[in-house]
N, C-alpha and C. Protein backbone atom coordinates (compact mmCIF):
# COMPACT_ATOMS: atom_id res chain seq x y z
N UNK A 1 -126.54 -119.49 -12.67
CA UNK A 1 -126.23 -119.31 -14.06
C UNK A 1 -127.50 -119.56 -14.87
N UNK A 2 -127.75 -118.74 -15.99
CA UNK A 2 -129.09 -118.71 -17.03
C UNK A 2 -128.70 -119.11 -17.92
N UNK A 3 -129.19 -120.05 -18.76
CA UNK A 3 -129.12 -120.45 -20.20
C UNK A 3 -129.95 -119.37 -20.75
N UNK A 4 -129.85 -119.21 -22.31
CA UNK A 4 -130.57 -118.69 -23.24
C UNK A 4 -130.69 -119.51 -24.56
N UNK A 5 -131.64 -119.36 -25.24
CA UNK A 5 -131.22 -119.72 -26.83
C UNK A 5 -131.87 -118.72 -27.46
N UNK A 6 -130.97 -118.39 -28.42
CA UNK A 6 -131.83 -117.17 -29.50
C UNK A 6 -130.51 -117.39 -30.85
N UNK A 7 -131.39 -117.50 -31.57
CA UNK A 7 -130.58 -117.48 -33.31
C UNK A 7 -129.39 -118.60 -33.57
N UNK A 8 -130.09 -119.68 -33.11
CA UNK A 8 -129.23 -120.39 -33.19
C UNK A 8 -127.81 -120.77 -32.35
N UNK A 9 -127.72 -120.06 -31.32
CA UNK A 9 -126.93 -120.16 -30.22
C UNK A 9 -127.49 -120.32 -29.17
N UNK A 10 -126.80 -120.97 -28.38
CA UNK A 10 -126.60 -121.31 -26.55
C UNK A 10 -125.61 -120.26 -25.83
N UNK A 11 -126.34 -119.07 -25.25
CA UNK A 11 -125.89 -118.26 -24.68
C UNK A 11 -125.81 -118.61 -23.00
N UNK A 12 -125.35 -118.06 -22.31
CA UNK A 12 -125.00 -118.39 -20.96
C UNK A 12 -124.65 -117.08 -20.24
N UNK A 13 -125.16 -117.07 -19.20
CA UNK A 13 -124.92 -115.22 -18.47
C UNK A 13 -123.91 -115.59 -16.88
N UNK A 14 -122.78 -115.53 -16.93
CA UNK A 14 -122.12 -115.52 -15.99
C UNK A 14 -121.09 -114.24 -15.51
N UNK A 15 -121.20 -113.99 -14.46
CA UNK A 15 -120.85 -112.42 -13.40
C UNK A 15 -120.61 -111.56 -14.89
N UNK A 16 -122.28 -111.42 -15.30
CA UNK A 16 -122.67 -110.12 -16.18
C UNK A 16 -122.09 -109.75 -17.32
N UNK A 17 -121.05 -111.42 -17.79
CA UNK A 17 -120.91 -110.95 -19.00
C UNK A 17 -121.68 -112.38 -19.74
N UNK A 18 -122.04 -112.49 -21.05
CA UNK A 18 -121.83 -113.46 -22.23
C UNK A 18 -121.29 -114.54 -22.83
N UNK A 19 -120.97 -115.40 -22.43
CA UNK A 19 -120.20 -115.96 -23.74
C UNK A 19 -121.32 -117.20 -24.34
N UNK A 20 -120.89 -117.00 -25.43
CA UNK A 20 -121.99 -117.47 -27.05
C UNK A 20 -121.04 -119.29 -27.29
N UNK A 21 -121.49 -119.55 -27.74
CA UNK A 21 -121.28 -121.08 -28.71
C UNK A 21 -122.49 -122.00 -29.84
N UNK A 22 -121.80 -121.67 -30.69
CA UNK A 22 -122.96 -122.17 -31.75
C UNK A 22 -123.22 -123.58 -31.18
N UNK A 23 -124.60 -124.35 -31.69
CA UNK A 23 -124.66 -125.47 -31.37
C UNK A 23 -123.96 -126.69 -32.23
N UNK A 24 -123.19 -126.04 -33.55
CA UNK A 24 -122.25 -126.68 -33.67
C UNK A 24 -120.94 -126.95 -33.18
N UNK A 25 -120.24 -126.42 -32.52
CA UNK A 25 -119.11 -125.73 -32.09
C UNK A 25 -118.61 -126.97 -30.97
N UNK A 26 -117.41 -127.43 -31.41
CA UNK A 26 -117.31 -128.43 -30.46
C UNK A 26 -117.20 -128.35 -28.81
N UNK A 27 -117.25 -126.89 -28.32
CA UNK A 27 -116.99 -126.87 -27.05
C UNK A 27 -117.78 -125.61 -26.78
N UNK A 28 -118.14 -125.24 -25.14
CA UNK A 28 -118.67 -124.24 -24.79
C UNK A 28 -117.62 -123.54 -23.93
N UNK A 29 -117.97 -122.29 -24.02
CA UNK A 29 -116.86 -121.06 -23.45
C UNK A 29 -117.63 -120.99 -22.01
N UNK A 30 -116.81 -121.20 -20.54
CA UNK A 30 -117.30 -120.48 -19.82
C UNK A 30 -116.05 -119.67 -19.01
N UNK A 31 -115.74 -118.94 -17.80
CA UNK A 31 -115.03 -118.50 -16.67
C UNK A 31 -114.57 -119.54 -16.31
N UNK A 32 -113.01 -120.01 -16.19
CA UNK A 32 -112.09 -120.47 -15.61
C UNK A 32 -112.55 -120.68 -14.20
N UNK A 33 -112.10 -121.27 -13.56
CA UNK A 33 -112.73 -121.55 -12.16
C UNK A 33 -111.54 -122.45 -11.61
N UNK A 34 -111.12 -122.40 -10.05
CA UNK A 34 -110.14 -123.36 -9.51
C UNK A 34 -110.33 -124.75 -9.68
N UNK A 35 -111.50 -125.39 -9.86
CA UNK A 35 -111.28 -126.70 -10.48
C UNK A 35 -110.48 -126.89 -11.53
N UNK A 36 -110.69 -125.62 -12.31
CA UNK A 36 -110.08 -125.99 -13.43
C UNK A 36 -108.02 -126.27 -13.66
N UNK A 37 -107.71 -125.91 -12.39
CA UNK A 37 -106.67 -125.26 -12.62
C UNK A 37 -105.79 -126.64 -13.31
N UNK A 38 -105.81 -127.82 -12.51
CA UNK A 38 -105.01 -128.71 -13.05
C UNK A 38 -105.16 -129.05 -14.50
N UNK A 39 -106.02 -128.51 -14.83
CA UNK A 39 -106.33 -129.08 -16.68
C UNK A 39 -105.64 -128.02 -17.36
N UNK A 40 -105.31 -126.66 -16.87
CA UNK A 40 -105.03 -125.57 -17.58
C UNK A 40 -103.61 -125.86 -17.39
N UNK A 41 -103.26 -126.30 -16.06
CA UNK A 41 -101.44 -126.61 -16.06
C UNK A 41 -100.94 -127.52 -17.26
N UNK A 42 -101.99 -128.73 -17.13
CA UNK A 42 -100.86 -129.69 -17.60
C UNK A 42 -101.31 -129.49 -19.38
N UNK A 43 -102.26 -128.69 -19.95
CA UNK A 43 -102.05 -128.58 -21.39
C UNK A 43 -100.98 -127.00 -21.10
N UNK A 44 -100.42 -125.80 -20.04
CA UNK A 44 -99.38 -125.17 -20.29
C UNK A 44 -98.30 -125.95 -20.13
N UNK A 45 -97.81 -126.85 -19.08
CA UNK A 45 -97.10 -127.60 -19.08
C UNK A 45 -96.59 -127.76 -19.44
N UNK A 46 -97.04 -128.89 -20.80
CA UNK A 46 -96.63 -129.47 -21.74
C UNK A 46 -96.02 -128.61 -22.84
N UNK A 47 -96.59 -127.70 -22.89
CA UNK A 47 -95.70 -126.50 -24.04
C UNK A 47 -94.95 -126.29 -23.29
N UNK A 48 -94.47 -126.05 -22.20
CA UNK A 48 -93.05 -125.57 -21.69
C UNK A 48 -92.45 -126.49 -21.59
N UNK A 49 -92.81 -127.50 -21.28
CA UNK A 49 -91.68 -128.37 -21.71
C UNK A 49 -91.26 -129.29 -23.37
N UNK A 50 -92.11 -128.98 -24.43
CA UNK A 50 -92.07 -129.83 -25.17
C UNK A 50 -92.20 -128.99 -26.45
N UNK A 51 -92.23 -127.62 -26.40
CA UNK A 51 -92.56 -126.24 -27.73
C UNK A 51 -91.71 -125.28 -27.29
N UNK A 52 -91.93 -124.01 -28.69
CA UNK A 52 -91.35 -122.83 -27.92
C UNK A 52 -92.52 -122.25 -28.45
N UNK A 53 -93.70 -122.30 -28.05
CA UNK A 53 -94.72 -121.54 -28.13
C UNK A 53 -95.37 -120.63 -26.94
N UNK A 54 -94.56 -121.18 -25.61
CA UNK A 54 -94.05 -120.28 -24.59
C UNK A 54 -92.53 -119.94 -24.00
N UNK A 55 -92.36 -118.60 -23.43
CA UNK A 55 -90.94 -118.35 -23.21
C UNK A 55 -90.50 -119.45 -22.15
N UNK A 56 -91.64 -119.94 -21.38
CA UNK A 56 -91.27 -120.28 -19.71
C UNK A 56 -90.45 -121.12 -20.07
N UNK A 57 -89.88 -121.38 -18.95
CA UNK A 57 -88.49 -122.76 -19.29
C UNK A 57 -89.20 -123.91 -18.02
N UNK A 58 -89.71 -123.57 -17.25
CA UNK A 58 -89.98 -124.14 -15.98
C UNK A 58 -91.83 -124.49 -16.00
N UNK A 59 -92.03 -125.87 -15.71
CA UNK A 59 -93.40 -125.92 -15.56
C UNK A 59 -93.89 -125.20 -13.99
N UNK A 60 -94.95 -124.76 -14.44
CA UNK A 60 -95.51 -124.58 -12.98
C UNK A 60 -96.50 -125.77 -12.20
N UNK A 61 -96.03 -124.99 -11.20
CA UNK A 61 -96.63 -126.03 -10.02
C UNK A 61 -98.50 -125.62 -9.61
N UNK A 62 -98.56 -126.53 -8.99
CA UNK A 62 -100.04 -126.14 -8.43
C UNK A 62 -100.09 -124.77 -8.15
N UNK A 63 -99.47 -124.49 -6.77
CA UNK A 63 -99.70 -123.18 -6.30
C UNK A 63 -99.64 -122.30 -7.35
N UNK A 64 -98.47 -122.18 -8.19
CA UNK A 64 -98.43 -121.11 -8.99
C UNK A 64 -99.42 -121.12 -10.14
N UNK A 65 -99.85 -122.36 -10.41
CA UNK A 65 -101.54 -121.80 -11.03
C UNK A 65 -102.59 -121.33 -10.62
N UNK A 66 -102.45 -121.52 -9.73
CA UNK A 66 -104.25 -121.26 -8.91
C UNK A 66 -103.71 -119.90 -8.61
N UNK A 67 -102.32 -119.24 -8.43
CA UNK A 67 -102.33 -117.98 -8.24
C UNK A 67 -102.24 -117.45 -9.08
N UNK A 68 -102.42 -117.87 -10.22
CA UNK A 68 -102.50 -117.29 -11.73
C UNK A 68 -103.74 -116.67 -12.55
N UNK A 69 -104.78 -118.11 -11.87
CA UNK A 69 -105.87 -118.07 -12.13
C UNK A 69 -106.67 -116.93 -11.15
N UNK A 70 -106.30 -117.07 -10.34
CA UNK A 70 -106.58 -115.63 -9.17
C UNK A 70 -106.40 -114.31 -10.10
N UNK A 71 -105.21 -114.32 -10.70
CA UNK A 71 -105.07 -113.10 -11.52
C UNK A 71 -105.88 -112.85 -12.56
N UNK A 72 -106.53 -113.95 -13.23
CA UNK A 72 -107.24 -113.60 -14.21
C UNK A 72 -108.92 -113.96 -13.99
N UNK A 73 -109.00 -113.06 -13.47
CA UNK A 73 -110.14 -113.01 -13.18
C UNK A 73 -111.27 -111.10 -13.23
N UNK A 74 -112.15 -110.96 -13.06
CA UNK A 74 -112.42 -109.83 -13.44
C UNK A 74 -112.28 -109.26 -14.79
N UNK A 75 -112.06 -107.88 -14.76
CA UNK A 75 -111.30 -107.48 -15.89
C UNK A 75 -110.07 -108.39 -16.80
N UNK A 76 -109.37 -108.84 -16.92
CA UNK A 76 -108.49 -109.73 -17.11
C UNK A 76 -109.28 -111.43 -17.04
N UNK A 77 -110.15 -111.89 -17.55
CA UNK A 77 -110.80 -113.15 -17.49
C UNK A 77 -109.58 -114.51 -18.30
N UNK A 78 -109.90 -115.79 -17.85
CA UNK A 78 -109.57 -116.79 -18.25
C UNK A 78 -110.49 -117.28 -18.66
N UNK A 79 -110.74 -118.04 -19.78
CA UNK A 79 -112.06 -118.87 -20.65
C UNK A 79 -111.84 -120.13 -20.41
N UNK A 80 -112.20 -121.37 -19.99
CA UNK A 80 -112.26 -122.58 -20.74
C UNK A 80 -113.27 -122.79 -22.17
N UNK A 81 -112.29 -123.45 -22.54
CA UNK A 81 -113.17 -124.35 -23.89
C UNK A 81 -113.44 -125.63 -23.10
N UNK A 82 -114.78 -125.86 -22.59
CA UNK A 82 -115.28 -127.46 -22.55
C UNK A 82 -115.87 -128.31 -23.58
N UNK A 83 -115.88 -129.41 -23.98
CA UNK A 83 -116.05 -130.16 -24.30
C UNK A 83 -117.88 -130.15 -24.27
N UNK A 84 -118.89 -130.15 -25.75
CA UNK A 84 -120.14 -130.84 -25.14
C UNK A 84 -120.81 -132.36 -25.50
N UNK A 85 -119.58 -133.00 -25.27
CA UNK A 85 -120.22 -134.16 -25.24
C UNK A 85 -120.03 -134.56 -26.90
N UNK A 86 -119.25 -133.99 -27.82
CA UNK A 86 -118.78 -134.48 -29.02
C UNK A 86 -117.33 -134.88 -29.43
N UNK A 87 -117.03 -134.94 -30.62
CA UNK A 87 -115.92 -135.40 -31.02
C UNK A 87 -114.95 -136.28 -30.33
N UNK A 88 -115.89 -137.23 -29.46
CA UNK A 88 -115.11 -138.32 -28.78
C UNK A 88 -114.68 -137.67 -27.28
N UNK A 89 -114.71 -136.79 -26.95
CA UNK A 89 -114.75 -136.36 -25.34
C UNK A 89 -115.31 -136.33 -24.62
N UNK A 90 -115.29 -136.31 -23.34
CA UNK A 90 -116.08 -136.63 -22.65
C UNK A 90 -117.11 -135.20 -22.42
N UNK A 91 -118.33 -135.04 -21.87
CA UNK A 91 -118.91 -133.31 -21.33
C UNK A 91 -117.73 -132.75 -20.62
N UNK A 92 -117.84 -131.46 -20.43
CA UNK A 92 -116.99 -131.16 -19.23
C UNK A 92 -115.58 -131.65 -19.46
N UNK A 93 -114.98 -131.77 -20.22
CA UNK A 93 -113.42 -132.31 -20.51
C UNK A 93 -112.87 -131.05 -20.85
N UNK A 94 -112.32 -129.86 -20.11
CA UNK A 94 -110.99 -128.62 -20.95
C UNK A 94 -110.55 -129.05 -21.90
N UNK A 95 -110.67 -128.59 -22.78
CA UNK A 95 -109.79 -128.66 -24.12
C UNK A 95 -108.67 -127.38 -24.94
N UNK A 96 -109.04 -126.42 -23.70
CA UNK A 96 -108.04 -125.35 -23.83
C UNK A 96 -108.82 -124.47 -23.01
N UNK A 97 -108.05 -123.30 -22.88
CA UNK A 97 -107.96 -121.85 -21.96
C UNK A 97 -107.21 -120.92 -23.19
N UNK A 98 -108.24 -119.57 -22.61
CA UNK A 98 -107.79 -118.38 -23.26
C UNK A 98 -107.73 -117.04 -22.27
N UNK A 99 -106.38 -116.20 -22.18
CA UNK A 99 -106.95 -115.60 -21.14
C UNK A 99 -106.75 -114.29 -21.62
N UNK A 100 -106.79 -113.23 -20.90
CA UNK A 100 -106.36 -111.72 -21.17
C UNK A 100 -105.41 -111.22 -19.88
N UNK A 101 -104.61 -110.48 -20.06
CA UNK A 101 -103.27 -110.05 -19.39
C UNK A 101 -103.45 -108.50 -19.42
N UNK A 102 -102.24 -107.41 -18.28
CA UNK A 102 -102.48 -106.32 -18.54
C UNK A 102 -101.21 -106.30 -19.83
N UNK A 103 -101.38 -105.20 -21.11
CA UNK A 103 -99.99 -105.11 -21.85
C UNK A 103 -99.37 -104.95 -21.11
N UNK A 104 -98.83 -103.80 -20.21
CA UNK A 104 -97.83 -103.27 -19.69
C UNK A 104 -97.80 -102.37 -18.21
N UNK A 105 -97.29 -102.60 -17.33
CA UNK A 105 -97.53 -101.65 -15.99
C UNK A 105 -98.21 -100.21 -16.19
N UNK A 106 -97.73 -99.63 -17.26
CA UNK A 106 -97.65 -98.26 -17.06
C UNK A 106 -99.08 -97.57 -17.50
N UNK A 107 -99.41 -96.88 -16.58
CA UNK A 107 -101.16 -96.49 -16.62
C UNK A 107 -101.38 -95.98 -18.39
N UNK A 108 -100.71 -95.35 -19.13
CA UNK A 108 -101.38 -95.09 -20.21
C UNK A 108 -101.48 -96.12 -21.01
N UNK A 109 -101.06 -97.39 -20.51
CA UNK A 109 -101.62 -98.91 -21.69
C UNK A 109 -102.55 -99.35 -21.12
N UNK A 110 -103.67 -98.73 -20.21
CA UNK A 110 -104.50 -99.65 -19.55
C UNK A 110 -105.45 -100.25 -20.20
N UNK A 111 -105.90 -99.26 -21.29
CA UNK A 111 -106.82 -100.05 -22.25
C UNK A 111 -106.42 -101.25 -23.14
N UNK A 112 -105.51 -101.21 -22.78
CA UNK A 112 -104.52 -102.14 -23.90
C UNK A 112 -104.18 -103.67 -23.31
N UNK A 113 -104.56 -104.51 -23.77
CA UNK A 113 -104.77 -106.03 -23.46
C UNK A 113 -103.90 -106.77 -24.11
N UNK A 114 -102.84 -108.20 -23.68
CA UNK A 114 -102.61 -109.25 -24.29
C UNK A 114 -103.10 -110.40 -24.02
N UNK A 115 -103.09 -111.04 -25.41
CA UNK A 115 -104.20 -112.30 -24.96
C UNK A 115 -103.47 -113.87 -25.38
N UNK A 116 -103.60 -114.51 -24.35
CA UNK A 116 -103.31 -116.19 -24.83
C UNK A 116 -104.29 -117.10 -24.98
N UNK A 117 -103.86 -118.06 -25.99
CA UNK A 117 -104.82 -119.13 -26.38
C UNK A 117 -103.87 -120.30 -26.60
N UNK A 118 -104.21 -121.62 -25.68
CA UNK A 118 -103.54 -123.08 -25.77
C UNK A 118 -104.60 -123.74 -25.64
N UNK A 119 -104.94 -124.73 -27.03
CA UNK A 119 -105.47 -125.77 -26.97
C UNK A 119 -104.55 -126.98 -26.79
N UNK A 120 -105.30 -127.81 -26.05
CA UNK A 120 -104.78 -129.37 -25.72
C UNK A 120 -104.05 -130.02 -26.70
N UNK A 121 -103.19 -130.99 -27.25
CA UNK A 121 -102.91 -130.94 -28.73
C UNK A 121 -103.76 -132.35 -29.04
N UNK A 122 -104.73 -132.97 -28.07
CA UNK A 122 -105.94 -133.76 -28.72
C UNK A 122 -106.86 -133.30 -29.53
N UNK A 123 -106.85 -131.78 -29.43
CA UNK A 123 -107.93 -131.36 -29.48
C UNK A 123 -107.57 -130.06 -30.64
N UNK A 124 -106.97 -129.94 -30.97
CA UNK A 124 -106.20 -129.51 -32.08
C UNK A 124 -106.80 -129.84 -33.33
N UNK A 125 -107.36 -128.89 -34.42
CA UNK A 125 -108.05 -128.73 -35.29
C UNK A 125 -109.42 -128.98 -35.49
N UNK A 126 -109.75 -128.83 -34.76
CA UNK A 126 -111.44 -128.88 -34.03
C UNK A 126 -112.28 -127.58 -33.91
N UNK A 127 -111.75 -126.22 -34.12
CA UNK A 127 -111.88 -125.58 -34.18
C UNK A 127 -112.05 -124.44 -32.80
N UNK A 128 -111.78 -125.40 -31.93
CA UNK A 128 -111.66 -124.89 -30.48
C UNK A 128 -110.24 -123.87 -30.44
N UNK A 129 -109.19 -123.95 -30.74
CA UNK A 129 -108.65 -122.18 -30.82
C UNK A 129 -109.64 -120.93 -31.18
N UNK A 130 -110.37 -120.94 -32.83
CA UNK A 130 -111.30 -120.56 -32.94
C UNK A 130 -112.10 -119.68 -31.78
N UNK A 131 -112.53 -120.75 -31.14
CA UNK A 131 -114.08 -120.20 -30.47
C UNK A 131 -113.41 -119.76 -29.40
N UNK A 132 -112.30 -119.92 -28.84
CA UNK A 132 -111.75 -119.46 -27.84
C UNK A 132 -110.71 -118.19 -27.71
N UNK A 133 -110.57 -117.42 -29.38
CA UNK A 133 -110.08 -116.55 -29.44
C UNK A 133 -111.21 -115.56 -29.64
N UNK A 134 -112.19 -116.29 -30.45
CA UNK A 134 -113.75 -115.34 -30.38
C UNK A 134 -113.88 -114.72 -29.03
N UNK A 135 -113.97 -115.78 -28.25
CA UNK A 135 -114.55 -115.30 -26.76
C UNK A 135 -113.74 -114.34 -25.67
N UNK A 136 -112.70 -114.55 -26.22
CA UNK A 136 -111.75 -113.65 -25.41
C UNK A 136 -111.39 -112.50 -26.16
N UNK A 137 -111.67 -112.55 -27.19
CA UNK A 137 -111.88 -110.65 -27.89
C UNK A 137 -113.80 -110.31 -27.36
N UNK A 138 -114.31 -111.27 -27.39
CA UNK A 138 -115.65 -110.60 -27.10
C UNK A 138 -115.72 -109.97 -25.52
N UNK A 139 -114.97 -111.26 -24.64
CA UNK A 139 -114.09 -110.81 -23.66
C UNK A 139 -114.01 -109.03 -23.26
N UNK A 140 -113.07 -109.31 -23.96
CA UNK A 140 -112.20 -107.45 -24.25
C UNK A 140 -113.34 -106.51 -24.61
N UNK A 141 -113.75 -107.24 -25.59
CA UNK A 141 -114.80 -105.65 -25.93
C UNK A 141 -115.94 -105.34 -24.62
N UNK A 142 -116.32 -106.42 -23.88
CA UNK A 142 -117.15 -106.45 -23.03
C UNK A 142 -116.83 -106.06 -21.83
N UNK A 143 -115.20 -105.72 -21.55
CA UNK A 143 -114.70 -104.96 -20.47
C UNK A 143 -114.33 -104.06 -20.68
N UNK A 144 -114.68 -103.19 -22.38
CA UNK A 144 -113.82 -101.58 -22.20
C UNK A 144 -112.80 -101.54 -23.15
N UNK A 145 -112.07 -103.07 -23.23
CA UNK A 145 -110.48 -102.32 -23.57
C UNK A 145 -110.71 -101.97 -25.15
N UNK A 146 -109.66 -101.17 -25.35
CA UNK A 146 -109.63 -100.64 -26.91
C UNK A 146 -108.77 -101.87 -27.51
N UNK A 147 -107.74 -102.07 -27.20
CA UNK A 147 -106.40 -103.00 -27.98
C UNK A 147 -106.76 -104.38 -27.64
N UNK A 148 -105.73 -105.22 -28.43
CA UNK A 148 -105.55 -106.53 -28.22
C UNK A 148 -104.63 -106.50 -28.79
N UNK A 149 -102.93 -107.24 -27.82
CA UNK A 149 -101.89 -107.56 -28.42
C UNK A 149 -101.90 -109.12 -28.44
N UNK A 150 -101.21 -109.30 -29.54
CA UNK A 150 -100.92 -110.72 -29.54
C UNK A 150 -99.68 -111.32 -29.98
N UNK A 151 -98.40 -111.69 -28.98
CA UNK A 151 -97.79 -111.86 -29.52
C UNK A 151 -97.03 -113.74 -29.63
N UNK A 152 -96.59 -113.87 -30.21
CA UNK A 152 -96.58 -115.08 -30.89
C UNK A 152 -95.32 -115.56 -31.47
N UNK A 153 -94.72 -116.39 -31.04
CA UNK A 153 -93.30 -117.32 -31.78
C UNK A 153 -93.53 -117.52 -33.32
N UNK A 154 -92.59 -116.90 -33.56
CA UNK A 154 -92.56 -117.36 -35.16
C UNK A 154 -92.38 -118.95 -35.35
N UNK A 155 -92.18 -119.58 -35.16
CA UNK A 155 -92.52 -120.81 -34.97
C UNK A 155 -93.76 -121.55 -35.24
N UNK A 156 -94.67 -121.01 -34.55
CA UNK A 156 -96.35 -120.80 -34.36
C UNK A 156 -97.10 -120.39 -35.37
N UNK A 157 -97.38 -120.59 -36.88
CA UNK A 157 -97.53 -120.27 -38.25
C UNK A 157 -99.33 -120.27 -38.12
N UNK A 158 -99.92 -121.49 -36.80
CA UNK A 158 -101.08 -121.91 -36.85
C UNK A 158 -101.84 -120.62 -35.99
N UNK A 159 -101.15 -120.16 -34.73
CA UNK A 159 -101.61 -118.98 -34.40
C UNK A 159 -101.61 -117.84 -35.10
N UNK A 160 -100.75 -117.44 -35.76
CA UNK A 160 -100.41 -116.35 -36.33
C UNK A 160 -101.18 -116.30 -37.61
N UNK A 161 -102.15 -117.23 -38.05
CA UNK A 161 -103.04 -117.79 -39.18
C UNK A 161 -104.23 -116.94 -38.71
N UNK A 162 -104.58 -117.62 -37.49
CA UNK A 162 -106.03 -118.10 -36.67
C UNK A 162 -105.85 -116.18 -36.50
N UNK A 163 -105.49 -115.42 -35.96
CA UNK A 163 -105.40 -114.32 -35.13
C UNK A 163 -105.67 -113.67 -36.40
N UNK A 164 -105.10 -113.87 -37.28
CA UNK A 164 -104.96 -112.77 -38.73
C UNK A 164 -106.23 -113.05 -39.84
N UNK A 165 -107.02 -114.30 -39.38
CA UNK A 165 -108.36 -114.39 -39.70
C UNK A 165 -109.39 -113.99 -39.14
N UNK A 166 -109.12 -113.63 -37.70
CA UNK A 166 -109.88 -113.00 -36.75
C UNK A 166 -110.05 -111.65 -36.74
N UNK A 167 -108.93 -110.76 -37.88
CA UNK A 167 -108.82 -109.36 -37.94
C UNK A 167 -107.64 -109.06 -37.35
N UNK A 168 -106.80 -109.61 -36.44
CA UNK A 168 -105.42 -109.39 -35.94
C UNK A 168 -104.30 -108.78 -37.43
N UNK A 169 -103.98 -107.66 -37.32
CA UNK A 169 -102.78 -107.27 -38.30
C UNK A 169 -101.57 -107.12 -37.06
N UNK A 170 -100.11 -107.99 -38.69
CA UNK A 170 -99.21 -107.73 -38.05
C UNK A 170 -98.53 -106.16 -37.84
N UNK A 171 -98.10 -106.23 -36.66
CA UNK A 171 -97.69 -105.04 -36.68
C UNK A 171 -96.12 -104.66 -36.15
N UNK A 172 -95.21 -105.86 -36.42
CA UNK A 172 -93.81 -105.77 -35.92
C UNK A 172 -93.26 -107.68 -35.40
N UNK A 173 -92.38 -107.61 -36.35
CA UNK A 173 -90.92 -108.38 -35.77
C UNK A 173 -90.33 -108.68 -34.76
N UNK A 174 -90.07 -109.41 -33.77
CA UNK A 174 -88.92 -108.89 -33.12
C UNK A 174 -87.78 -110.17 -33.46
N UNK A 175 -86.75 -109.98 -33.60
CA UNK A 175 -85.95 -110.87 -34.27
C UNK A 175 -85.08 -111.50 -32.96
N UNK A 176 -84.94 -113.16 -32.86
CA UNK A 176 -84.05 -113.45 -32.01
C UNK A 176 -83.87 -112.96 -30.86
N UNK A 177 -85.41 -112.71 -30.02
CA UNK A 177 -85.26 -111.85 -28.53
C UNK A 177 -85.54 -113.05 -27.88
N UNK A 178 -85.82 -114.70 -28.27
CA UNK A 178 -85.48 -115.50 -27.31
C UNK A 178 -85.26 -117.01 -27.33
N UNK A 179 -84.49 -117.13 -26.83
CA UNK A 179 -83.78 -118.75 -26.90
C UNK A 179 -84.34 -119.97 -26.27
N UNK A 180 -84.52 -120.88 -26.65
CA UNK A 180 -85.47 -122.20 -26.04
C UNK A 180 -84.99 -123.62 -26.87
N UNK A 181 -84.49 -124.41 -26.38
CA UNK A 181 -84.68 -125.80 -26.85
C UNK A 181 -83.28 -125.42 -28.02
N UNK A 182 -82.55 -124.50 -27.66
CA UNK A 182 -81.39 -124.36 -28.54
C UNK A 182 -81.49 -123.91 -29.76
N UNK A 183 -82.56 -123.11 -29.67
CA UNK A 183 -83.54 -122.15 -30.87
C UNK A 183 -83.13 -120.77 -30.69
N UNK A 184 -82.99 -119.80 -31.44
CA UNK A 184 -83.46 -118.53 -31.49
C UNK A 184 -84.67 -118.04 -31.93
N UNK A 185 -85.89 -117.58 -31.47
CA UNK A 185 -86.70 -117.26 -31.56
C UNK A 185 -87.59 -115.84 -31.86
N UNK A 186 -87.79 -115.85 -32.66
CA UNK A 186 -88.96 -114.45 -33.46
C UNK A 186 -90.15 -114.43 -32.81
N UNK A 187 -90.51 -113.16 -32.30
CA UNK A 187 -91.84 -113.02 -31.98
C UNK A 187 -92.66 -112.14 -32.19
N UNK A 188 -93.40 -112.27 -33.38
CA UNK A 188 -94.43 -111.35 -34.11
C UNK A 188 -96.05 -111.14 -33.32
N UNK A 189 -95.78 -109.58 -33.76
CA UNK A 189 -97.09 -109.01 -32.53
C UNK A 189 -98.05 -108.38 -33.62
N UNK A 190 -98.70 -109.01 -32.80
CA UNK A 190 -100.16 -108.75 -33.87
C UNK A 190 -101.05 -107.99 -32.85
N UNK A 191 -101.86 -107.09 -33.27
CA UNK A 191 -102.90 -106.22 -32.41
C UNK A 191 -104.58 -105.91 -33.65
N UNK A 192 -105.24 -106.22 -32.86
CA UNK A 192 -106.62 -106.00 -32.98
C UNK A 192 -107.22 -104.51 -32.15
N UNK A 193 -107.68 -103.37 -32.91
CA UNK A 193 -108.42 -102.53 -32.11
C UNK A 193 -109.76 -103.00 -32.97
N UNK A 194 -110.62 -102.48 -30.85
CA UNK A 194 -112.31 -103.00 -31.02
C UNK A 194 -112.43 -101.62 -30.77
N UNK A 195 -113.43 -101.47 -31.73
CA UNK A 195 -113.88 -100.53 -31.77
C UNK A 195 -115.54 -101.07 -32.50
């Protein structure tokens, strides 16, 4: 792996793509990696068991992360946000994951991407959603795709903020398509084309 600095950023070149972090920025973006996997479980985890900011009802287990993380890899990347050694964390501490998904099986959505972002909730307003939704649209543009869906629990007022400052427009409702914690749940889809 190469460091860079130019204009005020700490650039980093890993399997031929980019990712940027100002030297203010409380965390650096790199590729998900199987070490990482237990840090990425237990901040999803915890939303499945304790939000409805995911559908899952069931935490996953080891195996089924690391075969997750298998999936997102390549085209489809997972980001960590690490920690550099500020705001009271340790270096090297995850403070969230962002990944990219295919939209839909069917070959004419291939260009078409959905993307997740969970920060830790220590680490929550730090601006690490932020840099980790940056990186995973820079992500996207850096593999091709045209779209970015994003869809999101109405519930979730802080994502649906963050995405729509990023250039995300809403683009549809869906009313009460799912139940959690004895909730009915809205899930508004937001899409970004890179162009």
């Amino acid at each position: 792996m190469r460091n860079h600095v130019s204009h005020g950023r700490l650039a980093r070149k890993t399997q031929g793509l980019l990712w940027l972090a100002r030297y203010d920025d409380p965390v650096l973006l790199r590729p998900a990696t199987h070490d990482d996997a237990e840090a990425i479980r237990a901040i999803y985890n915890l939303e499945v068991e304790a939000s409805t900011v995911t559908f899952d009802l069931l935490p996953r287990t080891e195996a089924e992360q690391l075969a997750w993380l298998d999936e997102h890899r390549g085209a489809y990347p997972c980001l960590v946000a690490v920690a550099t050694n500020e705001k009271g964390f340790d270096e090297g501490t995850v403070l969230g994951y962002a990944s990219l998904s295919p939209f839909r099986d069917r070959p004419a959505y291939a260009t078409t991407v959905e993307n997740s972002v969970y920060v830790d909730r220590s680490a929550r307003g730090l601006g690490v959603g932020r840099s980790l939704l940056q990186g995973i649209v820079t992500a996207a543009k850096e593999q091709g795709f045209h779209s970015i869906i994003a869809r999101i629990t109405g519930q979730n007022g802080v994502s649906v903020t963050l995405h729509q400052q990023l250039g995300f427009a809403t683009v549809g409702i869906e009313r009460e398509v799912g139940r959690k914690h004895g909730v009915w749940l809205d899930v508004i889809e937001l899409q970004l084309l890179l162009e």
